[in-house]
PDB file of N, CA and C in Angstrom:
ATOM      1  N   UNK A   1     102.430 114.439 117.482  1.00  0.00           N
ATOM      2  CA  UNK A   1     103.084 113.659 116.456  1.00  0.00           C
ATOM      3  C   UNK A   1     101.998 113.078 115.543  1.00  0.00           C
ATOM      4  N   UNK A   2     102.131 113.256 114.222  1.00  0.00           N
ATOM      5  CA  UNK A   2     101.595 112.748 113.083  1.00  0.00           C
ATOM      6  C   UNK A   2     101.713 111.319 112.542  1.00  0.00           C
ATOM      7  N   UNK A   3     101.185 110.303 112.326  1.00  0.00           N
ATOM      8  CA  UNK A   3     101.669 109.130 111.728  1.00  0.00           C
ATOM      9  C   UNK A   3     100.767 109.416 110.703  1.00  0.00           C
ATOM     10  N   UNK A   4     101.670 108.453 109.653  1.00  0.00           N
ATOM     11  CA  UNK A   4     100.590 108.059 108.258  1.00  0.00           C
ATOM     12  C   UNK A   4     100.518 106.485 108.272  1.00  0.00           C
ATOM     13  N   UNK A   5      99.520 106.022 107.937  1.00  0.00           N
ATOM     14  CA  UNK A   5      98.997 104.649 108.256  1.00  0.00           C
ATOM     15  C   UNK A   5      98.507 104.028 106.315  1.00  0.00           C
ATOM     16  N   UNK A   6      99.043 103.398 106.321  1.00  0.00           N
ATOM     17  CA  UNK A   6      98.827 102.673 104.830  1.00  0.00           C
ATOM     18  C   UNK A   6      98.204 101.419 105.021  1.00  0.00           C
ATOM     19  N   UNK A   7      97.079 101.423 104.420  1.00  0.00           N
ATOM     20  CA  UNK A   7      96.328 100.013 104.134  1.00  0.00           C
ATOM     21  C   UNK A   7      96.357  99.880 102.838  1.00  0.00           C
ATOM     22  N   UNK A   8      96.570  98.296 101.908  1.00  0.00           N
ATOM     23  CA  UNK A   8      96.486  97.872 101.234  1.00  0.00           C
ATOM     24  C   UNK A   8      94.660  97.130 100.545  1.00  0.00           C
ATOM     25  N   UNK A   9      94.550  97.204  99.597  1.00  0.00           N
ATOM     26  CA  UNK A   9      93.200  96.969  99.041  1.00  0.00           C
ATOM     27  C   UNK A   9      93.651  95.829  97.553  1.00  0.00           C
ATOM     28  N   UNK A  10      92.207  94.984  97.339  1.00  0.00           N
ATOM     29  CA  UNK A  10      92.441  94.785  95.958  1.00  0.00           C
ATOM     30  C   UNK A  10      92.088  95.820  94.895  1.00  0.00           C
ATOM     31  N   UNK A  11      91.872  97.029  95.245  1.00  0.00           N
ATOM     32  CA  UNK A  11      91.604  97.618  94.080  1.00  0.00           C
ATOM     33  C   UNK A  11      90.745  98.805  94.757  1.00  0.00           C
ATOM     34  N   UNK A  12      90.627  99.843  93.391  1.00  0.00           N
ATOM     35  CA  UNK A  12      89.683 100.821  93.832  1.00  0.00           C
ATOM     36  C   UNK A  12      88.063 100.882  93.840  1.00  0.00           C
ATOM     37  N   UNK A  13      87.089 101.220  94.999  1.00  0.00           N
ATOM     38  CA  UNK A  13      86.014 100.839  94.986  1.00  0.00           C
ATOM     39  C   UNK A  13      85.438  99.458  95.042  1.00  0.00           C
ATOM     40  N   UNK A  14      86.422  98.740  95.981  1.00  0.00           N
ATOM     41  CA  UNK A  14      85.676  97.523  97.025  1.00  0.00           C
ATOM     42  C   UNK A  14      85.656  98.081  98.235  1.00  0.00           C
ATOM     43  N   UNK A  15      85.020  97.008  98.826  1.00  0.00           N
ATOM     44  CA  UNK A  15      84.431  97.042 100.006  1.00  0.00           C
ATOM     45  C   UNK A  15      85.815  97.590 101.284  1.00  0.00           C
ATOM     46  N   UNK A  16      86.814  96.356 100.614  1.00  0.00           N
ATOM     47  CA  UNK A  16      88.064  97.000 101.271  1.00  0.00           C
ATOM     48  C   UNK A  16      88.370  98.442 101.585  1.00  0.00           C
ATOM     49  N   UNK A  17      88.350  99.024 100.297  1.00  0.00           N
ATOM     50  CA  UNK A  17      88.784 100.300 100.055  1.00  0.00           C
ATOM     51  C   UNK A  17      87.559 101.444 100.665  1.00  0.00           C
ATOM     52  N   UNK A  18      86.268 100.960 100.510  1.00  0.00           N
ATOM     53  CA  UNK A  18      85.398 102.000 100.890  1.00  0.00           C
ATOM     54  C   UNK A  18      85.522 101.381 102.814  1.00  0.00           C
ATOM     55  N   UNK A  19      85.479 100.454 103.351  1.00  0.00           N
ATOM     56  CA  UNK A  19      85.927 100.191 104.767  1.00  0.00           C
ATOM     57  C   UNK A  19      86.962 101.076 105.188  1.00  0.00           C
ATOM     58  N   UNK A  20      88.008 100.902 104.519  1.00  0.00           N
ATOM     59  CA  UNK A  20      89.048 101.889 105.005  1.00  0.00           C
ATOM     60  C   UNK A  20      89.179 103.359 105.121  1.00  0.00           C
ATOM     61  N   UNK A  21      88.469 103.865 104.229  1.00  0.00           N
ATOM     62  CA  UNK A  21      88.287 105.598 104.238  1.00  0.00           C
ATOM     63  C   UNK A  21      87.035 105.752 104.937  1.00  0.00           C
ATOM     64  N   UNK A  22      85.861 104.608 105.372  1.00  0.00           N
ATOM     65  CA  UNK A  22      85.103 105.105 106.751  1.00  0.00           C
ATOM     66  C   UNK A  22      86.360 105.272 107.843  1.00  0.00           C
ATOM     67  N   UNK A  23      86.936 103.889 108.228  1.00  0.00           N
ATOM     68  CA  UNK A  23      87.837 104.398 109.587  1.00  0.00           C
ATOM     69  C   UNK A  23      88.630 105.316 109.625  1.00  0.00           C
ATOM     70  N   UNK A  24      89.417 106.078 108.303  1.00  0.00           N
ATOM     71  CA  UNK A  24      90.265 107.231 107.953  1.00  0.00           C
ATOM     72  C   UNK A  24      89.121 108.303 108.511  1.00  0.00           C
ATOM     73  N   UNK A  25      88.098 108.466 107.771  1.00  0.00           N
ATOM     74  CA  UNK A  25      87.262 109.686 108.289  1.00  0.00           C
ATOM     75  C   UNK A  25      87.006 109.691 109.812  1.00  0.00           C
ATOM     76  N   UNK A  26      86.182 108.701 109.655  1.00  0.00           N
ATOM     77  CA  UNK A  26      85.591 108.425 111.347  1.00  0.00           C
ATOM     78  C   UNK A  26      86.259 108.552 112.768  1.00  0.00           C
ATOM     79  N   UNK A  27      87.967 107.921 112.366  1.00  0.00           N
ATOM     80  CA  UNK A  27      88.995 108.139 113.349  1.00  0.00           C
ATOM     81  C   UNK A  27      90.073 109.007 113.378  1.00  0.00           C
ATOM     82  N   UNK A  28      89.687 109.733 112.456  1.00  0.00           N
ATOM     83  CA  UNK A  28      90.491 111.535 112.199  1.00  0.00           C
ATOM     84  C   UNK A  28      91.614 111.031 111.840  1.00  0.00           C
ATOM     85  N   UNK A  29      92.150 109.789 111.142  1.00  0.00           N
ATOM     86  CA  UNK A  29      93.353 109.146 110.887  1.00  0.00           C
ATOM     87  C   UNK A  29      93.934 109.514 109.528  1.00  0.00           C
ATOM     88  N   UNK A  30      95.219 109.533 109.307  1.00  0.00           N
ATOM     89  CA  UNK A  30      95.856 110.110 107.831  1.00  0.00           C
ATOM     90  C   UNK A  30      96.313 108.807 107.461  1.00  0.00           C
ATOM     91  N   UNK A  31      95.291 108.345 106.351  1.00  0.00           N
ATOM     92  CA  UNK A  31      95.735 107.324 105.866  1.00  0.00           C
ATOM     93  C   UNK A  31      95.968 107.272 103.967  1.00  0.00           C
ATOM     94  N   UNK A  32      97.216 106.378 104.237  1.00  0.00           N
ATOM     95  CA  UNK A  32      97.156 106.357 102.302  1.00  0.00           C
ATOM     96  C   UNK A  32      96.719 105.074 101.865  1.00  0.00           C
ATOM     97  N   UNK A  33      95.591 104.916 100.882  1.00  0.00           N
ATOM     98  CA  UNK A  33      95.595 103.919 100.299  1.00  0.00           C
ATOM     99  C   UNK A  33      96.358 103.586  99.246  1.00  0.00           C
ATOM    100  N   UNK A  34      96.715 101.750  99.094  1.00  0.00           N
ATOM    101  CA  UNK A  34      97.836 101.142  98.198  1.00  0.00           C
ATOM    102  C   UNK A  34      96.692 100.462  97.617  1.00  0.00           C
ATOM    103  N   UNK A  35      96.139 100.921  96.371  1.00  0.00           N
ATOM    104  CA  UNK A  35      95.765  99.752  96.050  1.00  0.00           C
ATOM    105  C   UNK A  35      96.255  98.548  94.735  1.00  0.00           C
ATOM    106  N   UNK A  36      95.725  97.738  95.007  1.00  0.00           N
ATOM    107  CA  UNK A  36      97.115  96.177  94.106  1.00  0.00           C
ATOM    108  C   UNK A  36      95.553  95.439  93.124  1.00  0.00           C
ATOM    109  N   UNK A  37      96.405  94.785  92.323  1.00  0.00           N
ATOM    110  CA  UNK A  37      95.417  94.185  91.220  1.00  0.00           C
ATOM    111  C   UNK A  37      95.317  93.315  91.475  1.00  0.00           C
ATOM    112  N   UNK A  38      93.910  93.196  92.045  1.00  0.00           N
ATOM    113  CA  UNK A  38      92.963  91.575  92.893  1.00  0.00           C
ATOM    114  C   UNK A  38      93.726  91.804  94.100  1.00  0.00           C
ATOM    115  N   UNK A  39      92.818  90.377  94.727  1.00  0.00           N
ATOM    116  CA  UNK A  39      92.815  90.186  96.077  1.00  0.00           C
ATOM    117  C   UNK A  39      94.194  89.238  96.434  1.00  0.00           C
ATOM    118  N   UNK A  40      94.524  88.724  95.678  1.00  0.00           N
ATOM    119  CA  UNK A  40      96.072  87.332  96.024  1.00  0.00           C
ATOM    120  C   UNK A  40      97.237  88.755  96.020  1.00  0.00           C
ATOM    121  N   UNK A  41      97.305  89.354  95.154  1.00  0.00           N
ATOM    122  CA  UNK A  41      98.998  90.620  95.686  1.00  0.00           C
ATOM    123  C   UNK A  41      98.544  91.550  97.051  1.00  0.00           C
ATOM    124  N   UNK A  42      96.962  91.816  97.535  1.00  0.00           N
ATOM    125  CA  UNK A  42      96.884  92.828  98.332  1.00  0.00           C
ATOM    126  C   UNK A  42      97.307  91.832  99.805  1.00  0.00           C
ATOM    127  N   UNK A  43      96.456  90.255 100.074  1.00  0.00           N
ATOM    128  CA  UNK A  43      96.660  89.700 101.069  1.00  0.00           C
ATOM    129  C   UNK A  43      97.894  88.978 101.096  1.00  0.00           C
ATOM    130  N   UNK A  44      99.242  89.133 100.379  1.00  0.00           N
ATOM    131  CA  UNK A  44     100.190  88.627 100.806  1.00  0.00           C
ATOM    132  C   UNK A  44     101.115  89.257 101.919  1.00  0.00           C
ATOM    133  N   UNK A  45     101.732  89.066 102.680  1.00  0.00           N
ATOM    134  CA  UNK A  45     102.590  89.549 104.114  1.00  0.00           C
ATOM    135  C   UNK A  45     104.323  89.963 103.159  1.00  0.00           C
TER     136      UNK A  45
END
């Protein structure tokens, strides 16, 4: 079984975003990035 795993970022090319596609590569994981404008819309629940 396949999952797809979505993490949220403030944007393209932070630290966020380059963190997340190490653990996508590193953990053979299929992930999509969302990324949102700034950091206050990406860390809301």
């Amino acid at each position: 079984m396949c999952r797809t795993v979505t993490h949220g970022t403030p944007g393209v090319g932070t630290m966020q975003h380059f963190f997340g596609s190490l653990i996508s590569e590193r953990g053979k994981l299929a992930m999509v990035h969302v990324p949102y404008k700034g950091g206050a819309p990406s860390s809301t629940i």
